[in-house]
C-alpha atoms as a PDB file:
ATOM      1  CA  UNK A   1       0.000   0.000   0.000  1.00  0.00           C
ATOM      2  CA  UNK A   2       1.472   3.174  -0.694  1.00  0.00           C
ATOM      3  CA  UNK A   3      -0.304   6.431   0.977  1.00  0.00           C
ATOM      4  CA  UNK A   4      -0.644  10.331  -0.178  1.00  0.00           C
ATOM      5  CA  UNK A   5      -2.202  13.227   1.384  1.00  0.00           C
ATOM      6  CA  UNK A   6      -4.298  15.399  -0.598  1.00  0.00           C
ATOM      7  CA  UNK A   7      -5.968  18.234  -0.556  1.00  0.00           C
ATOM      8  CA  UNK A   8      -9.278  19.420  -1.694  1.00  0.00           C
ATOM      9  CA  UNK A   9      -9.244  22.398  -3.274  1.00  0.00           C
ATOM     10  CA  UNK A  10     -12.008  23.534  -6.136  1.00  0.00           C
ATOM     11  CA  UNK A  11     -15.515  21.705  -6.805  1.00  0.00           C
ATOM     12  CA  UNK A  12     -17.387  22.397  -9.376  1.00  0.00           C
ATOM     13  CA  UNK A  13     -21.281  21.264 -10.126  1.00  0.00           C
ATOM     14  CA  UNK A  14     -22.474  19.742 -13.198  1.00  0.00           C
ATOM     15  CA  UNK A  15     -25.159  17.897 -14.947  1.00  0.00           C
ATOM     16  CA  UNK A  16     -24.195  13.907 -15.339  1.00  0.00           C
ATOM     17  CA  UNK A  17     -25.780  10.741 -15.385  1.00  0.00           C
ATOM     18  CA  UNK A  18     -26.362   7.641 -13.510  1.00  0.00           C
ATOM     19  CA  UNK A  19     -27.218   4.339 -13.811  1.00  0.00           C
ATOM     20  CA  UNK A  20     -30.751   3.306 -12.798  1.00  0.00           C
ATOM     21  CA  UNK A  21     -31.469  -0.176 -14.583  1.00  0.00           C
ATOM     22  CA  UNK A  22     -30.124  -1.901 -17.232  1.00  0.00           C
ATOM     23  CA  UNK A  23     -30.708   0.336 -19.801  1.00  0.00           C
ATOM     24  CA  UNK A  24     -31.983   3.648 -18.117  1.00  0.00           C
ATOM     25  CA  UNK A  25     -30.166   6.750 -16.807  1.00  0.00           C
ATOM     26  CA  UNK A  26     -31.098   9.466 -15.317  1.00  0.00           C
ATOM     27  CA  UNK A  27     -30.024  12.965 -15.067  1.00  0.00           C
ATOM     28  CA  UNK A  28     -28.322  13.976 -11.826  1.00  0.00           C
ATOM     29  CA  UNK A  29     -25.584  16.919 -10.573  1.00  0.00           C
ATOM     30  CA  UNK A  30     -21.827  15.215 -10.929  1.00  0.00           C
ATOM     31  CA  UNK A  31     -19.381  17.256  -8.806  1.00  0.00           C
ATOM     32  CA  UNK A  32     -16.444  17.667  -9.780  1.00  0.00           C
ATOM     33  CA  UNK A  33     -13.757  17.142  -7.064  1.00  0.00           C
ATOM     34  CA  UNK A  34      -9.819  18.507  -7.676  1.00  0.00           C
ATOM     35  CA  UNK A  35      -7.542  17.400  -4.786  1.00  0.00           C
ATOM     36  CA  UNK A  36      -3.958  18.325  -5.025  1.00  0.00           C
ATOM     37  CA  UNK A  37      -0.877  16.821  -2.945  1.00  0.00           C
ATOM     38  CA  UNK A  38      -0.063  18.545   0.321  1.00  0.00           C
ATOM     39  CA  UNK A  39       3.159  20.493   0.326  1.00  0.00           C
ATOM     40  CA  UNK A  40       2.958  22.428   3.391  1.00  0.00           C
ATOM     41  CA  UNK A  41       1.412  23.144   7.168  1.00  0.00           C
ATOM     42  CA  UNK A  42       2.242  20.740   9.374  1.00  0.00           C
ATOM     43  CA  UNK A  43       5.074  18.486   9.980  1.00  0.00           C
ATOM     44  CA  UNK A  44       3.370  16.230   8.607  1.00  0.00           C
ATOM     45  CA  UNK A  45       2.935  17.742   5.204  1.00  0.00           C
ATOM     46  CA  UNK A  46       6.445  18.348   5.021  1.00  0.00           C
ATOM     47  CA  UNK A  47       7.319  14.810   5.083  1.00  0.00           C
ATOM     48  CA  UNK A  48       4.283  14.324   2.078  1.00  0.00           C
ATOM     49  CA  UNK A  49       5.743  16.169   0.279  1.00  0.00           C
ATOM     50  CA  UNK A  50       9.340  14.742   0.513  1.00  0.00           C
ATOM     51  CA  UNK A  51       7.644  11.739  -1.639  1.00  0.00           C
ATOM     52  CA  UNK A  52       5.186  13.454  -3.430  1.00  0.00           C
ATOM     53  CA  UNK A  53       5.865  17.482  -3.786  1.00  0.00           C
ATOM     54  CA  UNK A  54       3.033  17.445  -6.791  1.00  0.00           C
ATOM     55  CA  UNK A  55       0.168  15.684  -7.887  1.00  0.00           C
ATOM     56  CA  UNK A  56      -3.615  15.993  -8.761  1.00  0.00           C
ATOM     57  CA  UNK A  57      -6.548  13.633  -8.805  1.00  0.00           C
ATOM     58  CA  UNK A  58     -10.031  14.705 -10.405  1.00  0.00           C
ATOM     59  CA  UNK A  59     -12.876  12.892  -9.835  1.00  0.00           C
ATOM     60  CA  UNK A  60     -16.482  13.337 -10.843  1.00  0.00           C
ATOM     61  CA  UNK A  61     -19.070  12.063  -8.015  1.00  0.00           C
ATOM     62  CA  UNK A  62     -22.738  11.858  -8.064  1.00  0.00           C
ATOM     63  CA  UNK A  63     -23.573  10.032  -5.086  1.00  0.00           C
ATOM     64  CA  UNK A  64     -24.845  12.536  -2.869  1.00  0.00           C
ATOM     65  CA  UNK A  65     -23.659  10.584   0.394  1.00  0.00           C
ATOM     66  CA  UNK A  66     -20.300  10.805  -1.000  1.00  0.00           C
ATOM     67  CA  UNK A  67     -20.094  13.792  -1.766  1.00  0.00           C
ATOM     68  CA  UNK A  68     -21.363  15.217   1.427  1.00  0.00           C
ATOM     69  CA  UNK A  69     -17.848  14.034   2.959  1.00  0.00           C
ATOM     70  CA  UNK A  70     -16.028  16.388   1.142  1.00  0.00           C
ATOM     71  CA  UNK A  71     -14.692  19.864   2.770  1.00  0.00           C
ATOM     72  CA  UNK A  72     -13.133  22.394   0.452  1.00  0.00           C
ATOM     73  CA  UNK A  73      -9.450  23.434   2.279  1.00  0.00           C
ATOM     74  CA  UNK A  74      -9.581  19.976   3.846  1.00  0.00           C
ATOM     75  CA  UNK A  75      -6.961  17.346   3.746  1.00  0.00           C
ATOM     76  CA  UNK A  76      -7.485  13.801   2.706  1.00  0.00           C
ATOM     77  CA  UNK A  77      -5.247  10.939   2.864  1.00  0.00           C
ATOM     78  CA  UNK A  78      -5.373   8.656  -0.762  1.00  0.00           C
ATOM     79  CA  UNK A  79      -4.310   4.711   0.152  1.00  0.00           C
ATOM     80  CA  UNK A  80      -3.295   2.887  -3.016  1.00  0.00           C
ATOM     81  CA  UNK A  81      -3.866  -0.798  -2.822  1.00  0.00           C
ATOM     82  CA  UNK A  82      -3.776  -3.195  -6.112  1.00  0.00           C
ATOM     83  CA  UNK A  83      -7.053  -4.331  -7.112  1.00  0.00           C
ATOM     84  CA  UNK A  84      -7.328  -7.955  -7.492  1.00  0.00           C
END
């Protein structure tokens, strides 16, 4: 497993689409999330960013339970693990 800290910082709203059967979608808000490696603030950042002093990860979410765990400004760690 390898491990990043991220942070996010922009999200923006847009129409998508999600899967509701088979062959049926339906329209729905996607937001966009931009994270970006941590490179300072804390001790701990400064050892981040030893490993990793860039990086960015976008991701478009429209599950609504998801995305009411995101914080703009806050700081997320990122665990990489092989998928099987």
């Amino acid at each position: 497993m390898v491990r990043a800290k991220f942070r996010l910082d922009s999200v923006k709203i847009t129409e998508g689409s999600r899967k509701v059967s088979e062959n049926k979608y339906e329209s729905t808000p996607s937001h966009e999330l931009e994270f970006n490696a941590v490179y300072q603030g804390s001790p701990e950042n400064d050892k981040f960013f030893l490993s990793t002093p860039s990086g960015k990860l976008v991701m478009n979410v429209v599950n609504k339970e998801a995305n009411d765990q995101f914080e703009i400004g806050k700081e997320y760690y990122i665990d990489f693990v092989p998928a099987a």
